[in-house]
N, C-alpha and C. Protein backbone atom coordinates (compact mmCIF):
# COMPACT_ATOMS: atom_id res chain seq x y z
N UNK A 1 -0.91 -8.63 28.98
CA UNK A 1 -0.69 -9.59 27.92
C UNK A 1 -1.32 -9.13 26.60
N UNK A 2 -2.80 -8.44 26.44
CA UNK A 2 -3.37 -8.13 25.58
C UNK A 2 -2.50 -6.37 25.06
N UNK A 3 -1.98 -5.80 25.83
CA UNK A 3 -0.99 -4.59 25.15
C UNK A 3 -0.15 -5.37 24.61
N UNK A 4 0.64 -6.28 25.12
CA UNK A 4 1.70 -6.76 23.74
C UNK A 4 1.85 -7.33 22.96
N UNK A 5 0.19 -7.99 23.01
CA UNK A 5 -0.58 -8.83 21.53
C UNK A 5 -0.48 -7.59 20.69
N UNK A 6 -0.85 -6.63 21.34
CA UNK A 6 -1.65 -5.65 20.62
C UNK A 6 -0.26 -4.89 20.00
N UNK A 7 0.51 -4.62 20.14
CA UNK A 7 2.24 -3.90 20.23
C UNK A 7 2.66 -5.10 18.63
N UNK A 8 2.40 -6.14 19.41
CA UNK A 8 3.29 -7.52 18.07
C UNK A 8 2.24 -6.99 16.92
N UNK A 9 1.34 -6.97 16.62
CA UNK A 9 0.27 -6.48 15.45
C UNK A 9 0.27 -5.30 14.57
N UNK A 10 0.90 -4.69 16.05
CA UNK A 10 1.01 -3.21 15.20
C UNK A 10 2.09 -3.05 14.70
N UNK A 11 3.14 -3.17 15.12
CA UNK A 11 4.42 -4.03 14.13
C UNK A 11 4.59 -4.54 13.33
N UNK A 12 4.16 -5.97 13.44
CA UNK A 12 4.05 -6.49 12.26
C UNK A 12 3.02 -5.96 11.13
N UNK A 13 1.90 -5.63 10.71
CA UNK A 13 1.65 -4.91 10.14
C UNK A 13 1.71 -3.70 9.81
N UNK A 14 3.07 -3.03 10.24
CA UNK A 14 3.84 -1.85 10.03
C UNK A 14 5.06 -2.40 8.64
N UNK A 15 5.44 -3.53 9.55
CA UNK A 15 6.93 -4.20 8.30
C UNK A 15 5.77 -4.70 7.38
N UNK A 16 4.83 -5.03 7.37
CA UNK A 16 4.17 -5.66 5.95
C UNK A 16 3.60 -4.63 5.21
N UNK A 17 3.03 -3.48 5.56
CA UNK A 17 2.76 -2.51 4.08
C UNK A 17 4.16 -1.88 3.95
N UNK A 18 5.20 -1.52 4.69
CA UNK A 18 6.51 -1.07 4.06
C UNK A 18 7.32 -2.22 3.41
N UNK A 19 7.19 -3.36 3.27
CA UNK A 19 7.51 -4.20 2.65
C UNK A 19 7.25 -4.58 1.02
N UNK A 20 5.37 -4.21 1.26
CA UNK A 20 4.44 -4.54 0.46
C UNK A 20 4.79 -2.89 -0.41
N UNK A 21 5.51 -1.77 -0.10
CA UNK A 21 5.51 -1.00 -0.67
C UNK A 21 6.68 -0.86 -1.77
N UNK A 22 7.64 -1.15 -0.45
CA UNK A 22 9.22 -1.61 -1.31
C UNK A 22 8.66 -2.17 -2.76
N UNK A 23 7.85 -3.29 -2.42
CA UNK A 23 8.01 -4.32 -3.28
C UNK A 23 7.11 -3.73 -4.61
N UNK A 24 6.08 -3.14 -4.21
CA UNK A 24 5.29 -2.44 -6.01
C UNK A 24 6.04 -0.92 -6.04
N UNK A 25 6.93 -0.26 -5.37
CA UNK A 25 8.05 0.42 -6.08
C UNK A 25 9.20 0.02 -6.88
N UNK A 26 9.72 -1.44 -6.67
CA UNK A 26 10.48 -2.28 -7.43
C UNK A 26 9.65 -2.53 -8.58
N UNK A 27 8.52 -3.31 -8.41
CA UNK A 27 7.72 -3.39 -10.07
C UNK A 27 7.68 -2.31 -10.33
N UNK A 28 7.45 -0.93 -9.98
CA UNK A 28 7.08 0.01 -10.58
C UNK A 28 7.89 0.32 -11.75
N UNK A 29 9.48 0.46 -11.06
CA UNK A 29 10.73 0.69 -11.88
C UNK A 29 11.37 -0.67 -12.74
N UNK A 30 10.82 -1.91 -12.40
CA UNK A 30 10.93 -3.18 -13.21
C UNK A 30 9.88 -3.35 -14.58
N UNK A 31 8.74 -2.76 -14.99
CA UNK A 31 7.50 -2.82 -15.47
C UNK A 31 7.65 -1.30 -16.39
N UNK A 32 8.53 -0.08 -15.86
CA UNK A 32 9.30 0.95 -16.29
C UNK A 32 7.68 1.95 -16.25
N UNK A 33 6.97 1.69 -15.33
CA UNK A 33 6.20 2.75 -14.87
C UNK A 33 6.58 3.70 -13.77
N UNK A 34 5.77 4.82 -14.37
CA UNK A 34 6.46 6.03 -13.81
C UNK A 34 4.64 6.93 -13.58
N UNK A 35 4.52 7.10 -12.40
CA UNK A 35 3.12 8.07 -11.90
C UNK A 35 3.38 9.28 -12.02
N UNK A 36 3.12 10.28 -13.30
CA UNK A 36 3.20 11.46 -13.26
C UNK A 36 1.96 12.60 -12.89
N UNK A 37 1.30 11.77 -11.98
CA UNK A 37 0.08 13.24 -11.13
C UNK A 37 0.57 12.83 -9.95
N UNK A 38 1.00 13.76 -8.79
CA UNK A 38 1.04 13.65 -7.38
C UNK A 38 -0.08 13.93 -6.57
N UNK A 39 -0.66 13.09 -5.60
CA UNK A 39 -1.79 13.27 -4.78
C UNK A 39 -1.91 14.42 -4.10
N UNK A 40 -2.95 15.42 -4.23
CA UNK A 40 -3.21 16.63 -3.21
C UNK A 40 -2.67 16.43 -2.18
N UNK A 41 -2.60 17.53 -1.33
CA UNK A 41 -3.14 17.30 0.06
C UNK A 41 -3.80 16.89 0.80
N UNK A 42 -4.78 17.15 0.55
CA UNK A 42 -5.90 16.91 1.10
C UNK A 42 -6.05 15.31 0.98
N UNK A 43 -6.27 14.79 -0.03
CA UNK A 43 -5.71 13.19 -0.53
C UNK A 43 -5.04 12.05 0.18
N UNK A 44 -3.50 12.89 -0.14
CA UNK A 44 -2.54 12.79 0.63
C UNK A 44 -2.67 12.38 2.48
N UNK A 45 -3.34 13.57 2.97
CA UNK A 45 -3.55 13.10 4.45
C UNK A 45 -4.90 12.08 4.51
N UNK A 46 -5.97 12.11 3.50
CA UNK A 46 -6.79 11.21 3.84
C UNK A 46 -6.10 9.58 3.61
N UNK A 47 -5.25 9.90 2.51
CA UNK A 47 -4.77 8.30 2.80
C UNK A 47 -3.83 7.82 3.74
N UNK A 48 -3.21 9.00 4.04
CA UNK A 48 -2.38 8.28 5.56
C UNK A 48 -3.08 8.09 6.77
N UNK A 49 -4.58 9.05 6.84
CA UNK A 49 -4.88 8.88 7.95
C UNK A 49 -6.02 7.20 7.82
N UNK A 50 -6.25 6.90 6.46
CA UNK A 50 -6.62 5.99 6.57
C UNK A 50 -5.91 4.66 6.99
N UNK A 51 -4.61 4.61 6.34
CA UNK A 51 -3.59 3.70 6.77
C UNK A 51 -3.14 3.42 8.25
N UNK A 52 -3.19 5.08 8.57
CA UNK A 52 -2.88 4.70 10.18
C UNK A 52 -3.82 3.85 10.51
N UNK A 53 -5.76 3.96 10.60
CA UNK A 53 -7.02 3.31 10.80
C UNK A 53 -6.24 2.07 10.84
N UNK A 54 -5.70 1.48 9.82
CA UNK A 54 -5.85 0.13 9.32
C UNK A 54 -4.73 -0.51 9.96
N UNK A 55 -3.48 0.25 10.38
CA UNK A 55 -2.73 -0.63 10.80
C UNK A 55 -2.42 -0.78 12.53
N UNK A 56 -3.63 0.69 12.82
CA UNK A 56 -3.17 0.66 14.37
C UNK A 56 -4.91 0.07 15.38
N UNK A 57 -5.82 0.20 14.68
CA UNK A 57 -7.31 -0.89 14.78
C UNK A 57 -6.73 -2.22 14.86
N UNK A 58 -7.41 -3.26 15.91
CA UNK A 58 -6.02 -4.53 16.44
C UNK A 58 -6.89 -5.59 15.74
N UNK A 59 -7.73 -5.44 15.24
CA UNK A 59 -8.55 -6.40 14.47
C UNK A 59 -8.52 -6.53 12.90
N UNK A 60 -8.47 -4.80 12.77
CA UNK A 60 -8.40 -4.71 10.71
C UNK A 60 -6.95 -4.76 10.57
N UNK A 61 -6.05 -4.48 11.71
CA UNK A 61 -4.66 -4.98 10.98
C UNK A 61 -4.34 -5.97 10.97
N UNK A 62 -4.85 -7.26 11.26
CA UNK A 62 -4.69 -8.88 11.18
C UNK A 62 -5.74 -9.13 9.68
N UNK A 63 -6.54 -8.31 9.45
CA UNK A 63 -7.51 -8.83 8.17
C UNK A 63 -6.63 -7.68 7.40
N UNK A 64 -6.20 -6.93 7.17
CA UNK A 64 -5.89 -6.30 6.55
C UNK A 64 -4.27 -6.48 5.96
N UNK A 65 -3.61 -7.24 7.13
CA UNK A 65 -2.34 -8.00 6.85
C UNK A 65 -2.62 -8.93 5.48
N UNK A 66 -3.21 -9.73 6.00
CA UNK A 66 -3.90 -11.11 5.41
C UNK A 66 -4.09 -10.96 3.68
N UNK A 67 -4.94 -9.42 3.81
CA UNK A 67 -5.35 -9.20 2.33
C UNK A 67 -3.65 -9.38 1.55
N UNK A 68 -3.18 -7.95 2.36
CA UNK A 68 -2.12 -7.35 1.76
C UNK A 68 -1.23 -8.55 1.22
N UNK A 69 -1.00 -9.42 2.13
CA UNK A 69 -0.20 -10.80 1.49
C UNK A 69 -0.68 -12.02 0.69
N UNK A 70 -2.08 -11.56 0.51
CA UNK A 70 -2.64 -12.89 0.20
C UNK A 70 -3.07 -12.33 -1.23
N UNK A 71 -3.30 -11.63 -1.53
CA UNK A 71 -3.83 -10.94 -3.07
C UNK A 71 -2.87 -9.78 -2.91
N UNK A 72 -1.77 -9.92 -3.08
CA UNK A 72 -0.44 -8.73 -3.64
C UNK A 72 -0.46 -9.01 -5.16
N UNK A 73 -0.33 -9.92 -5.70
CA UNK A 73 -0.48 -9.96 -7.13
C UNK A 73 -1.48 -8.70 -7.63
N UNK A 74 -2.56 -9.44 -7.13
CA UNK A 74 -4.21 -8.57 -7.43
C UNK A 74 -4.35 -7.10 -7.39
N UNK A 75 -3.53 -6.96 -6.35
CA UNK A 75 -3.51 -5.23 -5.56
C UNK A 75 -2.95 -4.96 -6.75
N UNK A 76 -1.76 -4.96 -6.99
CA UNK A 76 -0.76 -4.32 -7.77
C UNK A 76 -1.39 -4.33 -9.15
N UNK A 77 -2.04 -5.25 -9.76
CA UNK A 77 -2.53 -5.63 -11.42
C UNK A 77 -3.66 -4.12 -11.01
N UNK A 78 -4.57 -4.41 -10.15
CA UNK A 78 -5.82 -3.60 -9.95
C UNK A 78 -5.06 -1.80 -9.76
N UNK A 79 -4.00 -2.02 -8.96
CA UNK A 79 -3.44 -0.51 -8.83
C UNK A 79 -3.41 0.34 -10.14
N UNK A 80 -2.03 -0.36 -10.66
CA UNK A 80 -1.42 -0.04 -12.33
C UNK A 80 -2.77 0.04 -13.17
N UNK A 81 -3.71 -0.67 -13.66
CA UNK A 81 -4.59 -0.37 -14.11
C UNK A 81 -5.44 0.85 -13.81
N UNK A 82 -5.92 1.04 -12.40
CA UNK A 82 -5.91 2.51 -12.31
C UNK A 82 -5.75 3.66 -12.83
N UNK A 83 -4.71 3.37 -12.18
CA UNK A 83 -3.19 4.72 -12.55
C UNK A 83 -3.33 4.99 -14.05
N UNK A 84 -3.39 3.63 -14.91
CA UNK A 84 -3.43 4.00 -16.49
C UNK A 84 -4.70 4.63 -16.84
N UNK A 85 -6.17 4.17 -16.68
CA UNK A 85 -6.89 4.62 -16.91
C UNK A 85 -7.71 6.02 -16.33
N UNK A 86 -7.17 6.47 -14.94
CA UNK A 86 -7.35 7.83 -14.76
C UNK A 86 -6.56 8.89 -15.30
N UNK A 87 -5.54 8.55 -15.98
CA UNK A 87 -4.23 8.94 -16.48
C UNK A 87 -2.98 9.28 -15.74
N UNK A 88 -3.11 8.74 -14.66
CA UNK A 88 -2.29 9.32 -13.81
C UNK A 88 -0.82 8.59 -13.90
N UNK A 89 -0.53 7.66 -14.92
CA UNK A 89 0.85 6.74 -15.34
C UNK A 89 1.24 6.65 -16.32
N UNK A 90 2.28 6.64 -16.72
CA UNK A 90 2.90 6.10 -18.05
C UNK A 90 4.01 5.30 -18.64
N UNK A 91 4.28 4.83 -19.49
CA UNK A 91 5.11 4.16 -19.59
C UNK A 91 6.36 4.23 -19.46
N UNK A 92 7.75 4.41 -18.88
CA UNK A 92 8.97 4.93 -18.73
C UNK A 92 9.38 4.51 -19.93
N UNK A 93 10.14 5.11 -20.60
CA UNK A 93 10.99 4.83 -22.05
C UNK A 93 12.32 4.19 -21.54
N UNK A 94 13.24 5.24 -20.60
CA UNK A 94 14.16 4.23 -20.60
C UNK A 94 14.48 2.77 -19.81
């Protein structure tokens, strides 16, 4: 019973950051930002291997769901700000 608690979690917090991603790639191209530095490698795998952490751990992917839907506004304002001030974004013209 507890593997397919554990199976429904990891799922569902699989469709909610690809959802949650869809959705600040749509602002991205709605807002006409465009990220022109691409993440290393090295980067790169630390943040997937962190993501995996977060969505396949059966406890931080129920708190970590939670965030993702509950402060998506926040994420995204806090992201873009980022991005502008390390320089890593800019404004799309067209």
């Amino acid at each position: 019973m507890l593997v397919y608690f554990y199976l429904i979690t990891v799922i569902f917090s699989v469709l909610v950051v690809r959802i949650t991603s869809l959705d600040f790639i749509k602002r991205f191209q709605h807002d006409h930002v465009e990220v022109v530095v691409k993440p290393s490698g090295f980067s790169d795998a630390k943040q997937l291997f962190f993501l995996f952490f977060k969505i396949c751990t059966p406890l931080i992917n129920m708190i970590y769901d939670v965030y993702l839907l509950g402060f998506h506004n926040q994420i995204y304002q806090k992201m873009i700000t980022q991005l502008f001030l390390e320089g890593k974004a800019v404004f799309n013209k067209n």
